[in-house]
C-alpha atoms as a PDB file:
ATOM      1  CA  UNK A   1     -71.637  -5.560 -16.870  1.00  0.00           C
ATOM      2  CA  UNK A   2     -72.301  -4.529 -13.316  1.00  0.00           C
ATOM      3  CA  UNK A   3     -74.383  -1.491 -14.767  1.00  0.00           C
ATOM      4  CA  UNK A   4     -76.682  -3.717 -17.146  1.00  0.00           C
ATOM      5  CA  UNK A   5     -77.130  -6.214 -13.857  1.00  0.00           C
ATOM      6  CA  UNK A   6     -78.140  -2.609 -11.779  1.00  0.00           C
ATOM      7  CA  UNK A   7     -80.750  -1.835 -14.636  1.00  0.00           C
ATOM      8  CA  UNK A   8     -81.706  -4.994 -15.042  1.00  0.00           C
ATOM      9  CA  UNK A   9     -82.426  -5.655 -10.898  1.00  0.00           C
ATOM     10  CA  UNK A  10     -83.822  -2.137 -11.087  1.00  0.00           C
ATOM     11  CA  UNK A  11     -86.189  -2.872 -13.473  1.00  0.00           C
ATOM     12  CA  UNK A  12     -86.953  -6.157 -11.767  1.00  0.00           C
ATOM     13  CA  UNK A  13     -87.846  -4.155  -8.900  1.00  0.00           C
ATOM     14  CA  UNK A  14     -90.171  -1.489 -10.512  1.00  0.00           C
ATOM     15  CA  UNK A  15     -92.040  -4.792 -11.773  1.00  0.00           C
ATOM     16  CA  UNK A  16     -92.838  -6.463  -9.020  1.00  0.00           C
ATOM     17  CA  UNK A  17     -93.671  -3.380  -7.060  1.00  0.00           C
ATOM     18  CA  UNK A  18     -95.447  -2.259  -9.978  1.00  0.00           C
ATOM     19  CA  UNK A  19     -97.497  -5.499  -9.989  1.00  0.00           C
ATOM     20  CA  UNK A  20     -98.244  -5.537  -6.232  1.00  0.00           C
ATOM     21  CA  UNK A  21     -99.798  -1.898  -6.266  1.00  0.00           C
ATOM     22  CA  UNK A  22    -102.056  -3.612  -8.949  1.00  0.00           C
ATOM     23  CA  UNK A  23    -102.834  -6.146  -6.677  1.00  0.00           C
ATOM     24  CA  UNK A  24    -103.245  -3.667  -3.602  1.00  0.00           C
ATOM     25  CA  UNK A  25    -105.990  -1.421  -6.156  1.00  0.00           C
ATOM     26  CA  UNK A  26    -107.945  -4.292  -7.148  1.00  0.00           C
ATOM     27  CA  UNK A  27    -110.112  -3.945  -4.455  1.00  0.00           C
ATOM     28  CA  UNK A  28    -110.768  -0.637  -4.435  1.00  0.00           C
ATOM     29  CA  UNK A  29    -111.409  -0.475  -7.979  1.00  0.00           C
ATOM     30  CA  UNK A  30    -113.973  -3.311  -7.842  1.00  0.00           C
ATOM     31  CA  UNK A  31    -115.662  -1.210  -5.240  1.00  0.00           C
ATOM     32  CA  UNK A  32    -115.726   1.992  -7.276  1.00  0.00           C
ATOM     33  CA  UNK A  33    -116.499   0.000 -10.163  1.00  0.00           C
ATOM     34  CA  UNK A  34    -119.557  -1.287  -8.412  1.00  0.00           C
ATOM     35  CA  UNK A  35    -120.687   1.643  -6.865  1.00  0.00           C
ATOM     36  CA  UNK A  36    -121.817   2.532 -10.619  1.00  0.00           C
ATOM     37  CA  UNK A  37    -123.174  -0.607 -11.852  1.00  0.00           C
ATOM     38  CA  UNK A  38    -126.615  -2.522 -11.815  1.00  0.00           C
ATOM     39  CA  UNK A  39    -126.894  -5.403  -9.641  1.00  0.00           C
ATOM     40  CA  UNK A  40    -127.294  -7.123 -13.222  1.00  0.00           C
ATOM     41  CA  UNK A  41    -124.095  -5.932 -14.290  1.00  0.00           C
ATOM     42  CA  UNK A  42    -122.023  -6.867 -11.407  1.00  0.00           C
ATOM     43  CA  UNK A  43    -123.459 -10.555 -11.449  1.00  0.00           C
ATOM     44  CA  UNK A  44    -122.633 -11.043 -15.494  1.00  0.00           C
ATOM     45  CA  UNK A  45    -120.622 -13.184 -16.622  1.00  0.00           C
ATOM     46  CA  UNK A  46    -118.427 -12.932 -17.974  1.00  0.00           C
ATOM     47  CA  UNK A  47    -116.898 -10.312 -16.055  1.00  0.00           C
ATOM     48  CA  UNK A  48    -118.168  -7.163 -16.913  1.00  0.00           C
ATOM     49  CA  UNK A  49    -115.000  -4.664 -16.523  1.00  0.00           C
ATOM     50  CA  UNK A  50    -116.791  -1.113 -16.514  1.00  0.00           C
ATOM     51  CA  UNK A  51    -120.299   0.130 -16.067  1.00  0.00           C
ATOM     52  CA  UNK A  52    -122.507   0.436 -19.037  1.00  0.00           C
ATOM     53  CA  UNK A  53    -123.096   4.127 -18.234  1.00  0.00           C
ATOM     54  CA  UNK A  54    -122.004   6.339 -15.264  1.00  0.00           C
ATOM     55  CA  UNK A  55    -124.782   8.079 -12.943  1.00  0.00           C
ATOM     56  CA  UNK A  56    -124.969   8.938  -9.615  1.00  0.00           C
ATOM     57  CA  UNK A  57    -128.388   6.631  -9.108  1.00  0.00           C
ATOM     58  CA  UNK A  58    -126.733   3.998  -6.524  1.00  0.00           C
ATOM     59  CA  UNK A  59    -125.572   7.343  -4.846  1.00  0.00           C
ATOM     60  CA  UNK A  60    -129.065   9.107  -4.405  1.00  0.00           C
ATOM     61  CA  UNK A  61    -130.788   5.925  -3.667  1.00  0.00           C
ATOM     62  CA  UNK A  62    -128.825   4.475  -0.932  1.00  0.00           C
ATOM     63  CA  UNK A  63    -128.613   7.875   0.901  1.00  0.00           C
ATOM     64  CA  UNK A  64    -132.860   7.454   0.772  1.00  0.00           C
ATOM     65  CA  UNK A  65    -132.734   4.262   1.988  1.00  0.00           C
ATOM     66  CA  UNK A  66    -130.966   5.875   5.330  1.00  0.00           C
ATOM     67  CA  UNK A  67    -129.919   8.887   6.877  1.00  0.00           C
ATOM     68  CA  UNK A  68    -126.195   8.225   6.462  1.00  0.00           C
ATOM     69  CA  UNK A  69    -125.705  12.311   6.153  1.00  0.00           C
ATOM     70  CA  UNK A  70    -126.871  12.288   9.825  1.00  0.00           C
ATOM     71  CA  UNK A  71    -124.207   9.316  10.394  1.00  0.00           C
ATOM     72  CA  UNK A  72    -121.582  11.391   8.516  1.00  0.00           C
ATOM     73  CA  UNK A  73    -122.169  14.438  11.053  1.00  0.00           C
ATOM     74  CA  UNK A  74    -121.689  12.014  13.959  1.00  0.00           C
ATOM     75  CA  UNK A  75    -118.741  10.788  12.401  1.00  0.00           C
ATOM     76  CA  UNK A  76    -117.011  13.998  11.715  1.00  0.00           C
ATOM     77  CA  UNK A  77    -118.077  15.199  15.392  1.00  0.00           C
ATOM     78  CA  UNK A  78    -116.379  12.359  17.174  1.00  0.00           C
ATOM     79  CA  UNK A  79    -113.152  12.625  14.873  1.00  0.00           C
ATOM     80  CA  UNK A  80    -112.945  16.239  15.152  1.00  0.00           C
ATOM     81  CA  UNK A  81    -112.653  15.859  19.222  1.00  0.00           C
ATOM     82  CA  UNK A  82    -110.425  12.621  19.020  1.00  0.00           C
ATOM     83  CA  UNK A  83    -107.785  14.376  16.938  1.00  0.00           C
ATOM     84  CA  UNK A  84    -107.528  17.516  18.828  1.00  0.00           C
ATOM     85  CA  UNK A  85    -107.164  15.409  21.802  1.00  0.00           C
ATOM     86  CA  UNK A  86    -105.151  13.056  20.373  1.00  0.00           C
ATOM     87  CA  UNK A  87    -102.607  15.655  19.078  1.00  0.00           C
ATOM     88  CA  UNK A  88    -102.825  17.406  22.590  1.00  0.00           C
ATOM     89  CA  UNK A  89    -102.194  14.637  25.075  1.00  0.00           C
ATOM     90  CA  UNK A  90     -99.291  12.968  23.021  1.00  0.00           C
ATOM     91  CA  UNK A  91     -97.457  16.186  22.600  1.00  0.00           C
ATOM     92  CA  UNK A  92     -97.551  17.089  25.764  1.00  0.00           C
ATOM     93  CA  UNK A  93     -97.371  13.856  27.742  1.00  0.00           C
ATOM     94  CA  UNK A  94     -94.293  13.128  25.086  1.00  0.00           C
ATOM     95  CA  UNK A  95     -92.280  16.340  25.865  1.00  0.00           C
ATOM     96  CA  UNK A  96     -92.816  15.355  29.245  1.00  0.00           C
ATOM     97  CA  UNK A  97     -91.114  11.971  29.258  1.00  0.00           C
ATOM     98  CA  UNK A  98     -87.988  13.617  26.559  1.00  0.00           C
ATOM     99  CA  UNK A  99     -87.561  17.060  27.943  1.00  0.00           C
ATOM    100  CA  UNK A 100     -88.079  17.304  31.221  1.00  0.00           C
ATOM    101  CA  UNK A 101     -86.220  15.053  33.987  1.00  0.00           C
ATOM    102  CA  UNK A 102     -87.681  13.407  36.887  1.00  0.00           C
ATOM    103  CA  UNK A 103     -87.651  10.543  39.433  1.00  0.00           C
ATOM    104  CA  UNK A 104     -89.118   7.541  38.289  1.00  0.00           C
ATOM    105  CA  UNK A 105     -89.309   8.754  34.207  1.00  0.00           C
ATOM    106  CA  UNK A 106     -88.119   5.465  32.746  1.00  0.00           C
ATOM    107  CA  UNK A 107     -89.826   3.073  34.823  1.00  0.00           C
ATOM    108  CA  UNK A 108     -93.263   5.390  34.107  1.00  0.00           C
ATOM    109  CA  UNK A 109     -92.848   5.417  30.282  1.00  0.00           C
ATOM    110  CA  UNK A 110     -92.038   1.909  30.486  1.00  0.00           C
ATOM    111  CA  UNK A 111     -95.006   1.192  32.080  1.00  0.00           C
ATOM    112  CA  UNK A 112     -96.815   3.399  30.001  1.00  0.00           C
ATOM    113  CA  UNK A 113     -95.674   1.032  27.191  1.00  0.00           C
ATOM    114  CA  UNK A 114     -96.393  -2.028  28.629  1.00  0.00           C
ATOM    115  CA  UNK A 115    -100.442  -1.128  28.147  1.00  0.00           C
ATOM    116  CA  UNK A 116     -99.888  -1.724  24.464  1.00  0.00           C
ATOM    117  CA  UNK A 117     -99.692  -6.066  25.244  1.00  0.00           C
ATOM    118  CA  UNK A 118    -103.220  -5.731  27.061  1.00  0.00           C
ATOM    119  CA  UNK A 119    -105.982  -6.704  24.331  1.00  0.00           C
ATOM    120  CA  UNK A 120    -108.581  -4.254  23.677  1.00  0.00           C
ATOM    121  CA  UNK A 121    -111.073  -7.411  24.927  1.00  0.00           C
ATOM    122  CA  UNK A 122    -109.823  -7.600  28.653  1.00  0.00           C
ATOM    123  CA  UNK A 123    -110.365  -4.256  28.778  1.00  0.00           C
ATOM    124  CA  UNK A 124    -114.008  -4.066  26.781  1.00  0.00           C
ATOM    125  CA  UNK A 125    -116.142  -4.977  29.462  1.00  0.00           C
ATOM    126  CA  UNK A 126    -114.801  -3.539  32.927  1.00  0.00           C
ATOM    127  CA  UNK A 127    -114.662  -0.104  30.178  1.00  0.00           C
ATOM    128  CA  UNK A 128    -118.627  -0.285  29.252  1.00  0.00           C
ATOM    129  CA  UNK A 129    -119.507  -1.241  32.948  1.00  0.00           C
ATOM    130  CA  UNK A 130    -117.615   2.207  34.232  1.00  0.00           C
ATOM    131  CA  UNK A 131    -119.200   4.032  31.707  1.00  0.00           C
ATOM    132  CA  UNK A 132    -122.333   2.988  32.258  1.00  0.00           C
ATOM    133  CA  UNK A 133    -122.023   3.353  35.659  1.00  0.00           C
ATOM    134  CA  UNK A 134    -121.508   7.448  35.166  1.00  0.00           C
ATOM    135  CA  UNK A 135    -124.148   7.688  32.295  1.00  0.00           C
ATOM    136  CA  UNK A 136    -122.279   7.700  29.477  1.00  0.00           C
ATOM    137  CA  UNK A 137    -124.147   4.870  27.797  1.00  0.00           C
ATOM    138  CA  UNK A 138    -125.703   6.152  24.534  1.00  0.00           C
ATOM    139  CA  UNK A 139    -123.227   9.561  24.320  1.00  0.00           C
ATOM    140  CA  UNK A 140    -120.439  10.253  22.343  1.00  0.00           C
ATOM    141  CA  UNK A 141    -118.651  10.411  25.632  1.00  0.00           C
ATOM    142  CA  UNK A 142    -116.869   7.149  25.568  1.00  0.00           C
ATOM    143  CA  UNK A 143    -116.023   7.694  22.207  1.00  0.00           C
ATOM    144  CA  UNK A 144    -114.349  11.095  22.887  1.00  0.00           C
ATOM    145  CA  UNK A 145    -112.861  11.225  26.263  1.00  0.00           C
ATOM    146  CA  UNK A 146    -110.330   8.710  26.467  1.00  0.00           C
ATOM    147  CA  UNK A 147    -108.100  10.507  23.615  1.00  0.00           C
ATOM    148  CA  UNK A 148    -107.645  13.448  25.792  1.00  0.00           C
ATOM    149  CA  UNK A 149    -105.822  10.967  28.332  1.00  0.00           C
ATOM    150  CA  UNK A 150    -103.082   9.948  25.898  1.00  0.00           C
ATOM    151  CA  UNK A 151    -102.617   6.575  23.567  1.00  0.00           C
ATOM    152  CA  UNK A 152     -99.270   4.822  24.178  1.00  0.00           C
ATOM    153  CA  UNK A 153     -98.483   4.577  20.660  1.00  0.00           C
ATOM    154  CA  UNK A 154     -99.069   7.975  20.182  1.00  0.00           C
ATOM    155  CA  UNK A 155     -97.094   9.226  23.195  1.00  0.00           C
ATOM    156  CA  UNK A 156     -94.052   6.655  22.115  1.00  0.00           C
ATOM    157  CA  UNK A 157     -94.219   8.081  18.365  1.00  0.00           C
ATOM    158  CA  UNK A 158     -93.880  12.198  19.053  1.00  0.00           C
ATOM    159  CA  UNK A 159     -91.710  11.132  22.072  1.00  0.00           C
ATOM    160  CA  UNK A 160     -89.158   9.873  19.353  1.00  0.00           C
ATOM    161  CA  UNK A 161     -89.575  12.709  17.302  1.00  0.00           C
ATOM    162  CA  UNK A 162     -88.571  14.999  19.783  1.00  0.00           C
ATOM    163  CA  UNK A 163     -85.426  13.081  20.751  1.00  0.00           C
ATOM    164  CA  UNK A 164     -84.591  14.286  17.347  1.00  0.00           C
ATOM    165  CA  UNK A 165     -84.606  17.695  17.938  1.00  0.00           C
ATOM    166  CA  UNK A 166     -81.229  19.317  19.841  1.00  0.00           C
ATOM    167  CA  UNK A 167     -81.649  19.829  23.396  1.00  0.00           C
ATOM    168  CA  UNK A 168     -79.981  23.380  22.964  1.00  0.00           C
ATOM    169  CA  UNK A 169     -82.824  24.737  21.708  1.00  0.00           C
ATOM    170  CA  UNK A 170     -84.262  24.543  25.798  1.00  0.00           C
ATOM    171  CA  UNK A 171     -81.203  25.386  27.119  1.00  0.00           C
ATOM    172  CA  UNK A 172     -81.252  28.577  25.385  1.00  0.00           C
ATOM    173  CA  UNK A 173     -84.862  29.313  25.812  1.00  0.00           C
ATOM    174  CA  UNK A 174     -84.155  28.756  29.329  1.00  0.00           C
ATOM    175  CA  UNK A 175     -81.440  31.459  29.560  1.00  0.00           C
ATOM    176  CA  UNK A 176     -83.512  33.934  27.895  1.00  0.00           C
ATOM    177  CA  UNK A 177     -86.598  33.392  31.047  1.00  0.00           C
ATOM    178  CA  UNK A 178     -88.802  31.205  29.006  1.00  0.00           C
ATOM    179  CA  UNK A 179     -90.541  28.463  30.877  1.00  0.00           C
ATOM    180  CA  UNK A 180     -91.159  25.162  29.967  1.00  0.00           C
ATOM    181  CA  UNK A 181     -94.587  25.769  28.480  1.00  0.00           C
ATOM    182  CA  UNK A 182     -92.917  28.194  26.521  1.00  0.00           C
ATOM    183  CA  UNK A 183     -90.812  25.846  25.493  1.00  0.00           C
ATOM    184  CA  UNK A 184     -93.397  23.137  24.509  1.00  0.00           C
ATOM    185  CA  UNK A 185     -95.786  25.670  22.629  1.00  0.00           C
ATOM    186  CA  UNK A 186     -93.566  28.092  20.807  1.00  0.00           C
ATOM    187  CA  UNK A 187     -90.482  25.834  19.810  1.00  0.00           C
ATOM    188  CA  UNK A 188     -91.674  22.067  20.426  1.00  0.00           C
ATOM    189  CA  UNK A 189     -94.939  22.167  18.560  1.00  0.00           C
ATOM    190  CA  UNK A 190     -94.136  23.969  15.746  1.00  0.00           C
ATOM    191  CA  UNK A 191     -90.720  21.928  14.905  1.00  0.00           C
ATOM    192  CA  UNK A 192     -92.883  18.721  15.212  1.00  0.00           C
ATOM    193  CA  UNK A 193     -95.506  18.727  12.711  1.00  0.00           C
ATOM    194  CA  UNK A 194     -94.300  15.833  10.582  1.00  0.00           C
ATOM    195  CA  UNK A 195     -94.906  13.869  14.053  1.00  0.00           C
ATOM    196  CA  UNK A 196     -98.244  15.278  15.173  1.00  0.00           C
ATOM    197  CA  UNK A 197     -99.600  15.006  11.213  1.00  0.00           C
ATOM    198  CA  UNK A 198     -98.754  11.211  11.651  1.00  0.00           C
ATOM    199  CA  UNK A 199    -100.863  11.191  14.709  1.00  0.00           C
ATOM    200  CA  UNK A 200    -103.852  12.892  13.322  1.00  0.00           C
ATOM    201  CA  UNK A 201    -104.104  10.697  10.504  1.00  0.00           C
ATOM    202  CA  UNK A 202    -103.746   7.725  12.660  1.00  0.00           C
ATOM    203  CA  UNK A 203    -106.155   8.965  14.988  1.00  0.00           C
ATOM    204  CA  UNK A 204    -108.440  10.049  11.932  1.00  0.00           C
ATOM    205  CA  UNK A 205    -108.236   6.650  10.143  1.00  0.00           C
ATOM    206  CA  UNK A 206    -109.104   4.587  13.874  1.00  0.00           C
ATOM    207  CA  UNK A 207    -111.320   6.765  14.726  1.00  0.00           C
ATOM    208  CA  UNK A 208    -113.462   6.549  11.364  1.00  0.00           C
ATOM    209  CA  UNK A 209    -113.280   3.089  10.600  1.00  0.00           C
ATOM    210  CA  UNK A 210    -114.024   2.507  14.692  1.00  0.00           C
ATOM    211  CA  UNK A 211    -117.030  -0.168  14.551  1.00  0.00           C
ATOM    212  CA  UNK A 212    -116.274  -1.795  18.105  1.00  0.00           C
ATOM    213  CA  UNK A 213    -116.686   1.146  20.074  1.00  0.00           C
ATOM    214  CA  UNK A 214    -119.537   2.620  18.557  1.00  0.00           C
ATOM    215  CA  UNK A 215    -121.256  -1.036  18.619  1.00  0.00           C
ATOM    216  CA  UNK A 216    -120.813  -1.062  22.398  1.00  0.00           C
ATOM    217  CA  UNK A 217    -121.786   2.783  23.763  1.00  0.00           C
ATOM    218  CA  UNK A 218    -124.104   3.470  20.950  1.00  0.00           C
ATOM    219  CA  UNK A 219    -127.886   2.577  20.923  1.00  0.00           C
ATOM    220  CA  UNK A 220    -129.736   5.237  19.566  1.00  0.00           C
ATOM    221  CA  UNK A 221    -130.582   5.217  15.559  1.00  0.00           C
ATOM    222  CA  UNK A 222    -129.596   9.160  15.513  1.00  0.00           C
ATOM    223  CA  UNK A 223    -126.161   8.351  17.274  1.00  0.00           C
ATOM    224  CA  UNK A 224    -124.783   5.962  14.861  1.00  0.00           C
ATOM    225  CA  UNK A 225    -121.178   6.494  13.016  1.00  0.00           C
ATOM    226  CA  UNK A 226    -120.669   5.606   9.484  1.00  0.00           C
ATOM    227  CA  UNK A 227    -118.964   2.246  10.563  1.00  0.00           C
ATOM    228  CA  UNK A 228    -121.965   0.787  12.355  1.00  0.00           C
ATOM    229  CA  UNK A 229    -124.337   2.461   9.782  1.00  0.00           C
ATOM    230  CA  UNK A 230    -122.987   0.321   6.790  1.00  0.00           C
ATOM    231  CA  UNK A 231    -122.900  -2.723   8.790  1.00  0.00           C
ATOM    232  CA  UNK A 232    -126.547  -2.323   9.496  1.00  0.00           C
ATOM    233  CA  UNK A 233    -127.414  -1.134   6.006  1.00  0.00           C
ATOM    234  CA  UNK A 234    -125.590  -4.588   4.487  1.00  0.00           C
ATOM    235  CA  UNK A 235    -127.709  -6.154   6.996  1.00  0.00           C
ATOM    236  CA  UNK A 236    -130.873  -5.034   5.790  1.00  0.00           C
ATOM    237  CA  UNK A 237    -130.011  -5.072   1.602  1.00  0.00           C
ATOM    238  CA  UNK A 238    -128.263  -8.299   1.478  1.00  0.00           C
ATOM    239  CA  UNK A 239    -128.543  -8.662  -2.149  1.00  0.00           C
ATOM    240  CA  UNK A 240    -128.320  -4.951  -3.482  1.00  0.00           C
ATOM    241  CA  UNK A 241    -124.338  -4.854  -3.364  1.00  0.00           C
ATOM    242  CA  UNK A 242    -124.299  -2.010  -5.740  1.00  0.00           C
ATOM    243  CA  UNK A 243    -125.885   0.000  -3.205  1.00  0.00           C
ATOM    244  CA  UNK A 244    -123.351  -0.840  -0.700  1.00  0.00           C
ATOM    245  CA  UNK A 245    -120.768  -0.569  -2.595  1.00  0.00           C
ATOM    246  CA  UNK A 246    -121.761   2.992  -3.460  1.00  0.00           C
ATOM    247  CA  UNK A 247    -121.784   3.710   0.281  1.00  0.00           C
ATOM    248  CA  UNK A 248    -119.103   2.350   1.209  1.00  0.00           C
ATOM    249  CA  UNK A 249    -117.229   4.530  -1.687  1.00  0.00           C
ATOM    250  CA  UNK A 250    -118.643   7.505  -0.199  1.00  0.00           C
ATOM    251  CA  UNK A 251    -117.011   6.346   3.284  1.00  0.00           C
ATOM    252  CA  UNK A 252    -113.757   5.298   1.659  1.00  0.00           C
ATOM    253  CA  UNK A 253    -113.380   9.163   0.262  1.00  0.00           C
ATOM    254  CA  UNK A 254    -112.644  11.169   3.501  1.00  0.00           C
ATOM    255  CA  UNK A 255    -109.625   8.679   4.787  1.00  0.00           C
ATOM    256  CA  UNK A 256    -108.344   9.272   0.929  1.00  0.00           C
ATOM    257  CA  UNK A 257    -108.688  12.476   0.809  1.00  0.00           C
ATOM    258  CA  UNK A 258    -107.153  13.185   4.697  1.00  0.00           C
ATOM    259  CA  UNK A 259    -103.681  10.740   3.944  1.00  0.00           C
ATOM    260  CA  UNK A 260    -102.942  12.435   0.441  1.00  0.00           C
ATOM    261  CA  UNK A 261    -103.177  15.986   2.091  1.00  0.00           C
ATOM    262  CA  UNK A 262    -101.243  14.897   4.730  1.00  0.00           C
ATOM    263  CA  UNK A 263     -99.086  12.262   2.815  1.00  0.00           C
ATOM    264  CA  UNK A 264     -95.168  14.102   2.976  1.00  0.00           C
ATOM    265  CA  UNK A 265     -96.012  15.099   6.728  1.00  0.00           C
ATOM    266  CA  UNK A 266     -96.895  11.482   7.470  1.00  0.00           C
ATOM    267  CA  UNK A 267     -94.234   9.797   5.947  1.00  0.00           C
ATOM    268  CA  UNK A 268     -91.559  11.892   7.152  1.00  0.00           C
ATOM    269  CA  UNK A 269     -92.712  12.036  10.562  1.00  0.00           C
ATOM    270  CA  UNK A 270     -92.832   8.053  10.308  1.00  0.00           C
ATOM    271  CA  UNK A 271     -89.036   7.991   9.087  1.00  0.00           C
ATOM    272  CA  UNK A 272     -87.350  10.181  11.534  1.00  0.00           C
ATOM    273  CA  UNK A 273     -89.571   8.782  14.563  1.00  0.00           C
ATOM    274  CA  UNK A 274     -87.547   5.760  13.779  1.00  0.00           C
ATOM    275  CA  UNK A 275     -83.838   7.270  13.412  1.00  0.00           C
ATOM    276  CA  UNK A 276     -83.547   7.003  17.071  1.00  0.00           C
ATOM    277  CA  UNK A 277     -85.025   4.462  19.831  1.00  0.00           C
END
């Protein structure tokens, strides 16, 4: 009896989790969905389920419409530099606060934490007034700088990571003459990619679907990211939702293709950043 209850809960389970991935798809299959269909199509009703035919029309003729290859480059330029700073500054900011010991370290990281309860918004304007102060209105500079300095969330997540790993492993690097650098780069690093993948593909995802930041710094047409782009290009072709939903396919693709590559390096340096805290 207590076996056919198991299967029977188990099955129950596989159900309802079943039925909420369903749920969680919808969306994005109405989107692909669209991204192949006439604006005729999409209005029918009753609900038409699949295109009529599949062609790459939407595609060509939204990419006319704008330059969003141009808007891709900028895109992949400022998320190239925000993940190699991003991976940079936590990792090393992190293995300062676990490995090393010094006055203050606690009362630091905890203060380093505490800048996670300030709202982007209090800090939005004082931000754009600095930066425009030093000339970096209209440059990618805004957008690319601030990752080198460290994110909180970032620095807390690797720092948990590396509480994971044994504290011998410094202790006998240390014996053998090896510095702390040494330490960091050669036996750190290299044991902590589950952590730093999670990073990059936090960093990645942020950084590509960023609309607020590029809204503020960014004025010039040939400066736009992919984010602002489509919110201008919805702007201007209101009613041709085929055509935005075939761009905003295109723009789903990356941040699909980035988590699946990365997918058993993000989820296991998500689980054992929790184990310990």
């Amino acid at each position: 009896m207590k076996s056919r209850k198991k299967s029977e809960v188990k099955l129950l389970s596989y159900i309802l989790l079943i039925s909420i991935s369903f749920l969680m798809l919808f969306p994005f299959f109405w989107m692909v969905r669209s991204a192949f269909m006439t604006n005729r199509e999409i209005m029918t009703m009753p609900i038409q389920w699949f295109p009529s035919h599949y062609d790459l029309e939407n595609f060509k003729e939204a990419f006319t419409k704008a330059p969003f290859g141009r808007y891709f480059l900028n895109s992949a330029v400022i998320v190239a530099f925000n993940l190699v700073g991003a991976v940079l500054s936590a990792s090393f900011i992190a293995f300062g606060f676990e490995r090393l010991k010094f006055r203050g370290r606690n009362l630091w990281f905890a203060l380093l934490l505490s800048t996670m309860m300030i709202p982007y918004t209090v800090l939005m304007i004082p931000q754009f007034l600095i930066w425009q102060a030093v000339g970096g209105y209209n440059t990618f500079y805004p957008l690319i700088i601030p990752c080198f300095f460290g994110s909180a969330f970032n620095i807390f997540l690797v720092k948990q990571f590396y509480s994971g790993i044994p504290k011998e492993y410094d202790e006998a690097a240390l014996v053998d003459g090896a510095n702390y650098f040494i330490i960091y780069s050669r036996i750190i690093v290299p044991m902590s990619k589950p952590a730093l993948c999670s990073v990059g593909v936090f960093t990645f995802m942020n950084t590509w679907n960023d609309f607020m930041g590029p809204l503020l710094y960014l004025d010039d047409r040939k400066l736009k990211t992919v984010s602002l782009a489509l919110q201008n290009f919805m702007g201007q072709h209101t009613s041709d939702w085929n055509l935005m939903m075939a761009v905003a396919t295109v723009i789903t693709i990356p941040m699909i293709a980035v988590y699946f590559m990365a997918q058993k390096y993000f989820i296991e340096g998500i689980t054992f950043s929790g184990l310990k805290g």
